[in-house]
C-alpha atoms as a PDB file:
ATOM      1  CA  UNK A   1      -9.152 -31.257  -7.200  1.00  0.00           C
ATOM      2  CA  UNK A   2     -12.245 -30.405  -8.720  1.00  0.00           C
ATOM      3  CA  UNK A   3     -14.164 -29.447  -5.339  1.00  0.00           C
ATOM      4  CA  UNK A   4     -10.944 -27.326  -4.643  1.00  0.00           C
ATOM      5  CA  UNK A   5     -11.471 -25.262  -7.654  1.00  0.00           C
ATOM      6  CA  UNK A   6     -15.248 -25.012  -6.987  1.00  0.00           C
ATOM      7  CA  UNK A   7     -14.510 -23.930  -3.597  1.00  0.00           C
ATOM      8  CA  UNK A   8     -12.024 -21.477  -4.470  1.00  0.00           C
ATOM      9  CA  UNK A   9     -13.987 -19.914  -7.528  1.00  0.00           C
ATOM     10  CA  UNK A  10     -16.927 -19.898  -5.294  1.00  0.00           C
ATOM     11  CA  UNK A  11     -14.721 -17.586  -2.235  1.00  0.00           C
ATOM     12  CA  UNK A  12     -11.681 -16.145  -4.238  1.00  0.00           C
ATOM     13  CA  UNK A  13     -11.396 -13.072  -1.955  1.00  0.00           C
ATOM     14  CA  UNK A  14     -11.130 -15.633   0.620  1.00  0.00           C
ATOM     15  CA  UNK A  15      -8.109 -17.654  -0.938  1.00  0.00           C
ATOM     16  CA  UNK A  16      -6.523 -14.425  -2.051  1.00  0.00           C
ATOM     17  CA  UNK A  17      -5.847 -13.243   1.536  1.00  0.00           C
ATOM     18  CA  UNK A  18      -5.179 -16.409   2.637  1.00  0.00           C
ATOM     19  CA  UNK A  19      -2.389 -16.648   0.189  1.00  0.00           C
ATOM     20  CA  UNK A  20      -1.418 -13.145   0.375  1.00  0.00           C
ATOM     21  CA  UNK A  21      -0.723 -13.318   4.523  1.00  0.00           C
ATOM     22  CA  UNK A  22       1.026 -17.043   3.962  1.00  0.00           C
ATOM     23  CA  UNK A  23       3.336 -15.558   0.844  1.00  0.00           C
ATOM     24  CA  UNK A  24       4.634 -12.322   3.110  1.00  0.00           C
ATOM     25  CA  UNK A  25       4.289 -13.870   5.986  1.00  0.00           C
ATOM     26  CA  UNK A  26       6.694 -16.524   5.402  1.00  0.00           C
ATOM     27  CA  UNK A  27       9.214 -14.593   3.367  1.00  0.00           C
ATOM     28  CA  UNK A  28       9.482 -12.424   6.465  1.00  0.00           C
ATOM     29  CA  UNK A  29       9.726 -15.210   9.129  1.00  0.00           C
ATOM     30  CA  UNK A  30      13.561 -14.990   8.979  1.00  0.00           C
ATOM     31  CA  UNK A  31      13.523 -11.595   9.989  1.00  0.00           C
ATOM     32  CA  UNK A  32      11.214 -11.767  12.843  1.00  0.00           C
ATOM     33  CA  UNK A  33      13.852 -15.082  13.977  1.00  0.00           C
ATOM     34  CA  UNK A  34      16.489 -12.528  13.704  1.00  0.00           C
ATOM     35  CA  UNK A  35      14.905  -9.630  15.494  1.00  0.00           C
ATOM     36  CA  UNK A  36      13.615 -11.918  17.844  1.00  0.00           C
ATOM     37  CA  UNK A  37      17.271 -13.653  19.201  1.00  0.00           C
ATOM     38  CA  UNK A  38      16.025 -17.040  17.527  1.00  0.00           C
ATOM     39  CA  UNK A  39      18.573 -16.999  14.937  1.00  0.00           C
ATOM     40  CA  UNK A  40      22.630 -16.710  15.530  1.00  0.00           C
ATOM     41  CA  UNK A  41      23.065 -14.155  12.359  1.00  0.00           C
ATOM     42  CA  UNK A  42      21.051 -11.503  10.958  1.00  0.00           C
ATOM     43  CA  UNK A  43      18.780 -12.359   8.388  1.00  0.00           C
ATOM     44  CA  UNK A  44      19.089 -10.697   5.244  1.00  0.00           C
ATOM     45  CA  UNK A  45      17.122  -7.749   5.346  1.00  0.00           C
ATOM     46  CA  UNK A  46      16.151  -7.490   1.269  1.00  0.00           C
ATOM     47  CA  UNK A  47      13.294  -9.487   2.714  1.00  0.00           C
ATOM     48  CA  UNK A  48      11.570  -7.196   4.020  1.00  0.00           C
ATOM     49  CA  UNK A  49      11.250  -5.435   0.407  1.00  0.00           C
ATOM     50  CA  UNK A  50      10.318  -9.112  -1.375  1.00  0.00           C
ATOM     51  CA  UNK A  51       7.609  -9.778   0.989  1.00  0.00           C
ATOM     52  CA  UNK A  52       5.676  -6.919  -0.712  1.00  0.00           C
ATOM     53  CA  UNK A  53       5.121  -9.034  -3.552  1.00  0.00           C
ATOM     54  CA  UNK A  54       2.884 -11.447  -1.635  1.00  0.00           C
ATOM     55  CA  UNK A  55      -0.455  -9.905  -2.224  1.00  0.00           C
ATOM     56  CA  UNK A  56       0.654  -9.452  -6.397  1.00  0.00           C
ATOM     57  CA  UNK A  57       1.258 -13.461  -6.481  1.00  0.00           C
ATOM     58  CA  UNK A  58      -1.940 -14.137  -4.408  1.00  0.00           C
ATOM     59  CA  UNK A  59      -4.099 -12.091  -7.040  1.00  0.00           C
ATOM     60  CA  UNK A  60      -2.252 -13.933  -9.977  1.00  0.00           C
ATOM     61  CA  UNK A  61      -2.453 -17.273  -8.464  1.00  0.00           C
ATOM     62  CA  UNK A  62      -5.944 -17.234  -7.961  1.00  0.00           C
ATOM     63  CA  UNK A  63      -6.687 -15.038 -11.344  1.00  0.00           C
ATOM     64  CA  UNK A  64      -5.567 -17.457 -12.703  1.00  0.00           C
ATOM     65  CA  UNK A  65      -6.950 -20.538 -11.049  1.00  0.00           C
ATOM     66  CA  UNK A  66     -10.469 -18.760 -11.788  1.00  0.00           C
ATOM     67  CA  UNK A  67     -10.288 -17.209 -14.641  1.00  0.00           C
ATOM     68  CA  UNK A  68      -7.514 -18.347 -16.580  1.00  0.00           C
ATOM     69  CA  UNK A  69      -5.271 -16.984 -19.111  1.00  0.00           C
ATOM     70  CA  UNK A  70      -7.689 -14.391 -19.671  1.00  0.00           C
ATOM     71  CA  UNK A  71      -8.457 -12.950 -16.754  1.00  0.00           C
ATOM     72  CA  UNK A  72      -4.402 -12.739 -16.075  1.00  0.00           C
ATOM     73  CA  UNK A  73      -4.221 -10.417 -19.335  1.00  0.00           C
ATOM     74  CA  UNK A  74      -6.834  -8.566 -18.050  1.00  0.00           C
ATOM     75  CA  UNK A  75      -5.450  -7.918 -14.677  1.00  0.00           C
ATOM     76  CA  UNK A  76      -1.986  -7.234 -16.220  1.00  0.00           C
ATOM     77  CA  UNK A  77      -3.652  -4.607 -18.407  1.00  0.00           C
ATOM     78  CA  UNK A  78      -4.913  -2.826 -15.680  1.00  0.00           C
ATOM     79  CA  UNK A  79      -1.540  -2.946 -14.238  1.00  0.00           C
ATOM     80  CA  UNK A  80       0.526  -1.287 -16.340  1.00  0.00           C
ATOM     81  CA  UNK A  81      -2.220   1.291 -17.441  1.00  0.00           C
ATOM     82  CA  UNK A  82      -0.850   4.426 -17.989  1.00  0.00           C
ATOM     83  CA  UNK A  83      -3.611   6.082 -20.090  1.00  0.00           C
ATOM     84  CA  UNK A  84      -4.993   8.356 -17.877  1.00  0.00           C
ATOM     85  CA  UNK A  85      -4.873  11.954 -17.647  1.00  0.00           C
ATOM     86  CA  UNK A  86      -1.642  13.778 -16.601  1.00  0.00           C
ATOM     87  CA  UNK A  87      -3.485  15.363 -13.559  1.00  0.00           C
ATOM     88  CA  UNK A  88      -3.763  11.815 -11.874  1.00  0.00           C
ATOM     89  CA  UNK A  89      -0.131  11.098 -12.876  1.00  0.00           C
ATOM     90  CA  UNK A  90       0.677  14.137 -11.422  1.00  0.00           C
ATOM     91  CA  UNK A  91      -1.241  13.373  -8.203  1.00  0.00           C
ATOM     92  CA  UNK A  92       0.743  10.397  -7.932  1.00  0.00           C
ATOM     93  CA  UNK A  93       3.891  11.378  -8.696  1.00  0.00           C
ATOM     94  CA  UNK A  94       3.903  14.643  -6.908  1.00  0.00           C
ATOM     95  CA  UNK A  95       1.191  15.011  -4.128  1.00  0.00           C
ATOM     96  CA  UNK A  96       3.438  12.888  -1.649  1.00  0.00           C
ATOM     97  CA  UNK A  97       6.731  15.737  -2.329  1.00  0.00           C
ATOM     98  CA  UNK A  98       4.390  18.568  -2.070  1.00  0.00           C
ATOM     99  CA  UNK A  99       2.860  16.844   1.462  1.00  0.00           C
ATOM    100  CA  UNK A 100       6.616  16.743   2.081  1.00  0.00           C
ATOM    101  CA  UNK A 101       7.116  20.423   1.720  1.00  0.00           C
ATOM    102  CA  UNK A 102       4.241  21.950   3.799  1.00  0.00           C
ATOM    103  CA  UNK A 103       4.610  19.262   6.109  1.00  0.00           C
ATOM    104  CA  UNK A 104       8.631  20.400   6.397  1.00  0.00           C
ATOM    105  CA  UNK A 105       7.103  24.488   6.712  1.00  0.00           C
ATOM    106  CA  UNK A 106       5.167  23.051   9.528  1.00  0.00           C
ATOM    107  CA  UNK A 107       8.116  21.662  11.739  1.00  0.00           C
ATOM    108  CA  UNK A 108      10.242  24.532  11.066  1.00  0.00           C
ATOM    109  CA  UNK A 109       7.752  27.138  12.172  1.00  0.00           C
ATOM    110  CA  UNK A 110       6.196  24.995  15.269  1.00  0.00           C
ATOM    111  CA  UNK A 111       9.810  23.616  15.922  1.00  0.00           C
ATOM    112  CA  UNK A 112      12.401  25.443  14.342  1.00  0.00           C
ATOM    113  CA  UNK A 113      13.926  22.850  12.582  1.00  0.00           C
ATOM    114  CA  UNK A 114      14.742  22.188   8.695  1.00  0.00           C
ATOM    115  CA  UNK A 115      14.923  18.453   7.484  1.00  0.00           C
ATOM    116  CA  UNK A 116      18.094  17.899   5.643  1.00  0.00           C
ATOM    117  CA  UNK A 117      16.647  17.985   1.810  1.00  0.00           C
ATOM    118  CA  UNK A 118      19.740  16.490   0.158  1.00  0.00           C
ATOM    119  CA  UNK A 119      18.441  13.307   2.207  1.00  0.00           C
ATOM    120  CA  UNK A 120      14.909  13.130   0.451  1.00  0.00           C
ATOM    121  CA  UNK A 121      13.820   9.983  -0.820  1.00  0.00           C
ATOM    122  CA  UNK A 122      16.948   8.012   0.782  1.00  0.00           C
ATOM    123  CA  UNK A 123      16.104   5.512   3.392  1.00  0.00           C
ATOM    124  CA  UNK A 124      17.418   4.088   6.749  1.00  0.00           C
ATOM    125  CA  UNK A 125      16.754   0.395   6.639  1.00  0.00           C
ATOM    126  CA  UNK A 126      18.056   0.083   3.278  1.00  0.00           C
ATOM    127  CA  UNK A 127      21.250   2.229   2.974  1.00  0.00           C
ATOM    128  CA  UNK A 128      23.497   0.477   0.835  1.00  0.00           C
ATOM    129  CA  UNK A 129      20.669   0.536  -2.138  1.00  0.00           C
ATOM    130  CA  UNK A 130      21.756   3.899  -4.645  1.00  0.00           C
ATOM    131  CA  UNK A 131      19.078   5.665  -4.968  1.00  0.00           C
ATOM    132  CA  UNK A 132      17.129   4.866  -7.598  1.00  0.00           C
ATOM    133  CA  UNK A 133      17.440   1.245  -7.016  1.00  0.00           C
ATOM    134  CA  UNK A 134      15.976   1.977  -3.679  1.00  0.00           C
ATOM    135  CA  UNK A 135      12.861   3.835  -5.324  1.00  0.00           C
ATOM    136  CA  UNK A 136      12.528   1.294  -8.193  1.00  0.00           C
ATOM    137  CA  UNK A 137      12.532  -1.325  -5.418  1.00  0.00           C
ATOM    138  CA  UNK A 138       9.737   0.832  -3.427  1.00  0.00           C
ATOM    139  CA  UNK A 139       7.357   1.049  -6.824  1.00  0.00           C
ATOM    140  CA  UNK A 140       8.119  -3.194  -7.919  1.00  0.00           C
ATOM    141  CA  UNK A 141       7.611  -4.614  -4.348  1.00  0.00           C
ATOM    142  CA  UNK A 142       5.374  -1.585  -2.171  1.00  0.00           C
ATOM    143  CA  UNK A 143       3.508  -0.310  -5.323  1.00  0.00           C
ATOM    144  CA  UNK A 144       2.925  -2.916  -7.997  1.00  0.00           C
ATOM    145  CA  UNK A 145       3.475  -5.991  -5.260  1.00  0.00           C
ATOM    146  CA  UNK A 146       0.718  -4.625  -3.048  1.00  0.00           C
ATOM    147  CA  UNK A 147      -1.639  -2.729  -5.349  1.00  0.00           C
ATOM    148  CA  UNK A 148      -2.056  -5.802  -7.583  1.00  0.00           C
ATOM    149  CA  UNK A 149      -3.574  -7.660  -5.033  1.00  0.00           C
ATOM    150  CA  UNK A 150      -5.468  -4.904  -2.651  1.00  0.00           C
ATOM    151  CA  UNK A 151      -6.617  -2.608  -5.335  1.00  0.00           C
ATOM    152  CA  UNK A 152      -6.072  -4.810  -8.812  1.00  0.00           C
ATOM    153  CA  UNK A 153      -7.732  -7.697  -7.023  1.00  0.00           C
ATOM    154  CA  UNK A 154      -9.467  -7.414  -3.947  1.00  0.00           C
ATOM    155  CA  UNK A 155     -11.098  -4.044  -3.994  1.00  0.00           C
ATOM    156  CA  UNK A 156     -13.206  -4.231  -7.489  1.00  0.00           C
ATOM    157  CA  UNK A 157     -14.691  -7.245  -6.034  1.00  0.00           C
ATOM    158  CA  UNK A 158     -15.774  -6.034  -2.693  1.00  0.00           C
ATOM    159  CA  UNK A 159     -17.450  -2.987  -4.424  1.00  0.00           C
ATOM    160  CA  UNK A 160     -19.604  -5.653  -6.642  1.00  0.00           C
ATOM    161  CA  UNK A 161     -22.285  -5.616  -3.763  1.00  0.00           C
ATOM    162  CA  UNK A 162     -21.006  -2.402  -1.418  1.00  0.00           C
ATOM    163  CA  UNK A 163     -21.012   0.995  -1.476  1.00  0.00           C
ATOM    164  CA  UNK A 164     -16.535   2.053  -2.379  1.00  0.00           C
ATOM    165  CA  UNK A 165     -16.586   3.193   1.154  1.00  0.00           C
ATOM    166  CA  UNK A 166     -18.347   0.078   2.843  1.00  0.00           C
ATOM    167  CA  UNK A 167     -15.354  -2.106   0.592  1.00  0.00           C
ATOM    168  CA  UNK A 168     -12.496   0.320   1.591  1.00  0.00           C
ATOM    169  CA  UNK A 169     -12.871  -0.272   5.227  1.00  0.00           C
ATOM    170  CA  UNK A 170     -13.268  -3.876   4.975  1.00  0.00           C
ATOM    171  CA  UNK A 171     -10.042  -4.174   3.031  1.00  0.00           C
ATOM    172  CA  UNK A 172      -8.335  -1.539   5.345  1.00  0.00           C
ATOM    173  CA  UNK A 173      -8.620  -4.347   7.586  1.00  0.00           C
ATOM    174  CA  UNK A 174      -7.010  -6.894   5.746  1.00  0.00           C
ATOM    175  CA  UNK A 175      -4.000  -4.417   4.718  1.00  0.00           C
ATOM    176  CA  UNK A 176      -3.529  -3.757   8.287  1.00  0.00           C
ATOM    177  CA  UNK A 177      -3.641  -7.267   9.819  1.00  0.00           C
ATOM    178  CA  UNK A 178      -1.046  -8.025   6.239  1.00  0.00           C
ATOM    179  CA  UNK A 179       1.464  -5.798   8.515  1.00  0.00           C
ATOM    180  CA  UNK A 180       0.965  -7.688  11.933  1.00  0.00           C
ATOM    181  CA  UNK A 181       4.756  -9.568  11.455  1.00  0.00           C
ATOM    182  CA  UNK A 182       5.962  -5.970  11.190  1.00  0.00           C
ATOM    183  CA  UNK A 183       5.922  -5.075  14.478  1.00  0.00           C
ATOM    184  CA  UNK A 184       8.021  -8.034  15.895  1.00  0.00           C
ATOM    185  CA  UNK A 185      10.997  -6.957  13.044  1.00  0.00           C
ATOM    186  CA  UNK A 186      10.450  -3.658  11.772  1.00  0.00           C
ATOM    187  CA  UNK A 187      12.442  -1.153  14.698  1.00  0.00           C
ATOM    188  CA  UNK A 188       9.361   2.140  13.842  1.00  0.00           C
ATOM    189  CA  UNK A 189       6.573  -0.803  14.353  1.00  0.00           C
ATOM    190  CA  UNK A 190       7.893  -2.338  17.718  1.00  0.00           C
ATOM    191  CA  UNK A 191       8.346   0.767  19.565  1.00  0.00           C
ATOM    192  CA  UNK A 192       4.550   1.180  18.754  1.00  0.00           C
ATOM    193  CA  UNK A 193       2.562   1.159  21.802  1.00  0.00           C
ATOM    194  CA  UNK A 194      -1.555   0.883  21.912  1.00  0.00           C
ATOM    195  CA  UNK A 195      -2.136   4.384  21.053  1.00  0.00           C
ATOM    196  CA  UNK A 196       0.203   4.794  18.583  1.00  0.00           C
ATOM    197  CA  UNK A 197      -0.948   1.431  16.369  1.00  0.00           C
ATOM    198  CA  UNK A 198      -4.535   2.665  16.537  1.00  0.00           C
ATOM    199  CA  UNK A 199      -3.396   6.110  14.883  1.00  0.00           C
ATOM    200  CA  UNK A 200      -1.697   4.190  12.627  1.00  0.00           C
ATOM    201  CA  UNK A 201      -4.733   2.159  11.572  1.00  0.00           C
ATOM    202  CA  UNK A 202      -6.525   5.384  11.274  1.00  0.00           C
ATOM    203  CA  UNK A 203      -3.769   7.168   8.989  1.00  0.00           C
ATOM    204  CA  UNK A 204      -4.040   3.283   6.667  1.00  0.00           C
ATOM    205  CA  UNK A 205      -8.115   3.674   7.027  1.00  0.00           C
ATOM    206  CA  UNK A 206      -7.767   7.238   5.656  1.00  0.00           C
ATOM    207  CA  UNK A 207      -4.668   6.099   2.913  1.00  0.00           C
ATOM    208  CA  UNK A 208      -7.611   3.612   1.871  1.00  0.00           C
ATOM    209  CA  UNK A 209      -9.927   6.149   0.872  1.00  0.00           C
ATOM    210  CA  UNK A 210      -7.467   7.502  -1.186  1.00  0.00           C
ATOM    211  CA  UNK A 211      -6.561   4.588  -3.139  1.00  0.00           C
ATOM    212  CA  UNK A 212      -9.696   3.567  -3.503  1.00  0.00           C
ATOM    213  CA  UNK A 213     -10.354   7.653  -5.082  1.00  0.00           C
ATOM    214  CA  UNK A 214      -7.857   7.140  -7.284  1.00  0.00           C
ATOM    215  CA  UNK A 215      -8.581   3.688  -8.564  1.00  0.00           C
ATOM    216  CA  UNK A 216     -12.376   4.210  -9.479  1.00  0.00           C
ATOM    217  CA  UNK A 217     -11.252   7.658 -10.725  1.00  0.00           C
ATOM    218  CA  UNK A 218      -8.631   6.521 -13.225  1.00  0.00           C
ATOM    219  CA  UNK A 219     -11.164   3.833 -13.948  1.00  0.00           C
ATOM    220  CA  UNK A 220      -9.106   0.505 -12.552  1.00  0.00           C
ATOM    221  CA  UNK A 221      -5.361   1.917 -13.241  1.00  0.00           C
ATOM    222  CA  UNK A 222      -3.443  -0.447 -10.450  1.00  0.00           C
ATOM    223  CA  UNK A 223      -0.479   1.669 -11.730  1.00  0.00           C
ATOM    224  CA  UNK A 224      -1.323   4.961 -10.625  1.00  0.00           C
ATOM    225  CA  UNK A 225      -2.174   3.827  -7.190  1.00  0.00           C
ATOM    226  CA  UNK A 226       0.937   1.765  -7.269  1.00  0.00           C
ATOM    227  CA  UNK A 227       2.902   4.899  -8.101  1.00  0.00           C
ATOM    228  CA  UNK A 228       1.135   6.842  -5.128  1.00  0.00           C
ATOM    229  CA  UNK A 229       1.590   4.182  -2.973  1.00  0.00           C
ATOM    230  CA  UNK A 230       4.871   3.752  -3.720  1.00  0.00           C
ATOM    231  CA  UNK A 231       5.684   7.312  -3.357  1.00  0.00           C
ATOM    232  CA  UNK A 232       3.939   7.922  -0.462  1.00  0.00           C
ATOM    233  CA  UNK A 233       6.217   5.429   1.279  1.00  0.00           C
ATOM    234  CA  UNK A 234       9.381   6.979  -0.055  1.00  0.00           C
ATOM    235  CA  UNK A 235       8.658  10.247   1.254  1.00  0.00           C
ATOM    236  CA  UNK A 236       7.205   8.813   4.979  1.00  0.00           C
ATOM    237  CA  UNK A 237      11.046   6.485   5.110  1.00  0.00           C
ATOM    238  CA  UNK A 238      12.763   9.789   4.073  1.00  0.00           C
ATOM    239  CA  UNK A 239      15.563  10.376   7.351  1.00  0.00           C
ATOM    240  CA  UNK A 240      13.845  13.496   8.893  1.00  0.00           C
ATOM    241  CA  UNK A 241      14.088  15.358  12.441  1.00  0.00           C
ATOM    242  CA  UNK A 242      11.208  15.098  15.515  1.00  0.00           C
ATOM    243  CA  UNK A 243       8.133  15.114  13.951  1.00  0.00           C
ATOM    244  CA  UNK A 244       7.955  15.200  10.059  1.00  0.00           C
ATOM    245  CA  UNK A 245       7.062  12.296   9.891  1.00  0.00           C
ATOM    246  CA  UNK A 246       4.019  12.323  11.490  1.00  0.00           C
ATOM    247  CA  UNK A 247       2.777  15.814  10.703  1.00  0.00           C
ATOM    248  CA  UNK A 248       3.288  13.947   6.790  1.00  0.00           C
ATOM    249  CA  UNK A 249       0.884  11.287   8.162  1.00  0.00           C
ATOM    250  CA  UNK A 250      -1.520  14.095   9.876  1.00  0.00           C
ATOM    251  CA  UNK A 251      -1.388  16.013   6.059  1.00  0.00           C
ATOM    252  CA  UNK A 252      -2.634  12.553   3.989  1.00  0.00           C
ATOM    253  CA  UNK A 253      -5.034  11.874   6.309  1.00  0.00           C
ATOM    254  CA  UNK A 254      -6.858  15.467   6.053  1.00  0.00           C
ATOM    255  CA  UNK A 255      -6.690  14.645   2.273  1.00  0.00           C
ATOM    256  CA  UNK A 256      -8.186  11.396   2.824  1.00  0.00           C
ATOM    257  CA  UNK A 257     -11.082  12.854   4.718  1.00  0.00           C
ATOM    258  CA  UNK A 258     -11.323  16.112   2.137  1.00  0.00           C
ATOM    259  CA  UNK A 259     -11.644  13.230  -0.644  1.00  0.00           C
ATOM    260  CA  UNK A 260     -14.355  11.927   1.769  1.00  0.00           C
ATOM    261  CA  UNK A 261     -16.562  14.717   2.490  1.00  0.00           C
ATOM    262  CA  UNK A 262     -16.377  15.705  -1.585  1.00  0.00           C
ATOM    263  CA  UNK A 263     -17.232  12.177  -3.260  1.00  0.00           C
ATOM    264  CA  UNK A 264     -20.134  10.359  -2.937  1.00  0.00           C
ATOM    265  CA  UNK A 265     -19.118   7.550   0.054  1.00  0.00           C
ATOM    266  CA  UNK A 266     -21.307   5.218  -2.610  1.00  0.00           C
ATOM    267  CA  UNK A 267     -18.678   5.322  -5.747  1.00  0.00           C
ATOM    268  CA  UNK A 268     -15.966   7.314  -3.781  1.00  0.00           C
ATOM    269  CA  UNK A 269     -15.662   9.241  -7.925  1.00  0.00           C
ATOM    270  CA  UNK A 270     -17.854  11.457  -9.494  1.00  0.00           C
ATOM    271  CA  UNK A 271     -18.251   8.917 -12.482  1.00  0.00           C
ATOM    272  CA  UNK A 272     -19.078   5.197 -11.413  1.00  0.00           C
ATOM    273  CA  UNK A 273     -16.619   2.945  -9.109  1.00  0.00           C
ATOM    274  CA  UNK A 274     -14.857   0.129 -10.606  1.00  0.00           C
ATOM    275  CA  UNK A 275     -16.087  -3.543 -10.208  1.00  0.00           C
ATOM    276  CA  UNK A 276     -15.063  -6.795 -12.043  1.00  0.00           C
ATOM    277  CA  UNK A 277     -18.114  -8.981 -13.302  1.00  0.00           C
END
């Protein structure tokens, strides 16, 4: 027991993604049986929205396991920080519904087509949530479930010895290769081919430089990026015609790269990025 905990205090980032893939990963098993024809019924398809919590447990798990009872307060106080200023609650709130909008001028001037707005912020896969279950859902298991554990955990560690940008693409990585089940349940993932999984790498690369902009700036608030991560998703599952959808993905990444080309790639803010000693 003892040479466990040495081992894991020694490579926590390590056990945290270990733990966060085998949490998710085997929540979402029974759906990949059932999209696969190994199972005679339908799995239930909540599961899909609990496996988001897999990367939050990971963190706490192993918070805990190395730093105890204190180092859980301290993680939970960065996740339900809400002291910032109203500009990044804005940003989080908002930014995704204002994408929305020009993205929904764009269709209907290249395509002629309006998206049906009484539909925003439903979704397809879940349609017997109301809708602000649905969106509480999307902030408890997208937002808080993931950001604990990508942003809250993993990302002030890998900017202890690399520059923000350096640690964003290294844990762009492991959010992407978190998704892998996805496409062997999830109907948008499976119909994926080649090309269209390496734009959507790029479009999560580019979402990464965002989150990682918005933690250093708010100084470590996993709620904020939780929020924007959450909302992001809400507006991207919203039912929509042709191609909203992807001229929404086309808009975050040009803010992604905009973010990029104005910070310093070193801190990713204009104050100093967040690590945890």
């Amino acid at each position: 027991m003892a040479s466990q905990l040495a081992w894991l205090k020694r490579y926590p980032l390590v056990t945290f993604f270990v733990l966060a893939y085998a949490i998710s990963w085997a929540i979402w098993t029974p759906l990949i049986a059932a999209a696969q024809g190994w199972l005679a019924r339908p799995a239930w398809p909540y599961l899909h929205l609990l496996g988001g919590i897999g990367p939050m447990l990971a963190a706490l798990i192993v918070t805990w396991m190395t730093t105890g009872k204190a180092g859980v307060g301290e993680l939970w106080r960065r996740m339900v920080d809400w002291r910032v200023g109203l500009n990044w609650h804005a940003f989080a709130w908002f930014s995704p519904v204002v994408l929305f909008g020009v993205a929904a001028v764009i269709v209907r001037i290249i395509w002629g087509a309006w998206p049906d707005f009484s539909r925003f912020g439903q979704t397809e896969e879940f349609p017997q949530l109301p809708l602000l279950v649905y969106w509480a859902a999307s902030i408890l298991f997208y937002g808080w479930g993931e950001e604990t554990g990508w942003r809250g955990f993993a990302l002030p560690r890998l900017q202890k010895s690399r520059s923000a940008l350096s640690a964003t693409v290294i844990l762009s990585l492991g959010w992407a290769l978190w998704h892998l089940p996805l496409f062997w349940f999830v109907d948008g993932f499976m119909k994926m081919g080649l090309g269209g999984a390496l734009g959507w790498y790029f479009s999560i690369l580019l979402s990464s430089v965002l989150f990682t902009w918005l933690y250093n700036s708010t100084q470590g608030s996993i709620l904020i990026v939780a929020v924007f991560h959450s909302t992001a998703d809400i507006v991207f599952s919203t039912p929509s015609p042709g191609d909203l959808a992807t001229v929404i993905g086309v808009l975050m990444t040009l803010l992604g790269i905009i973010v990029l080309l104005v910070f310093k790639p070193a801190t990713l803010v204009r104050t100093g990025k967040h690590i945890l000693e």
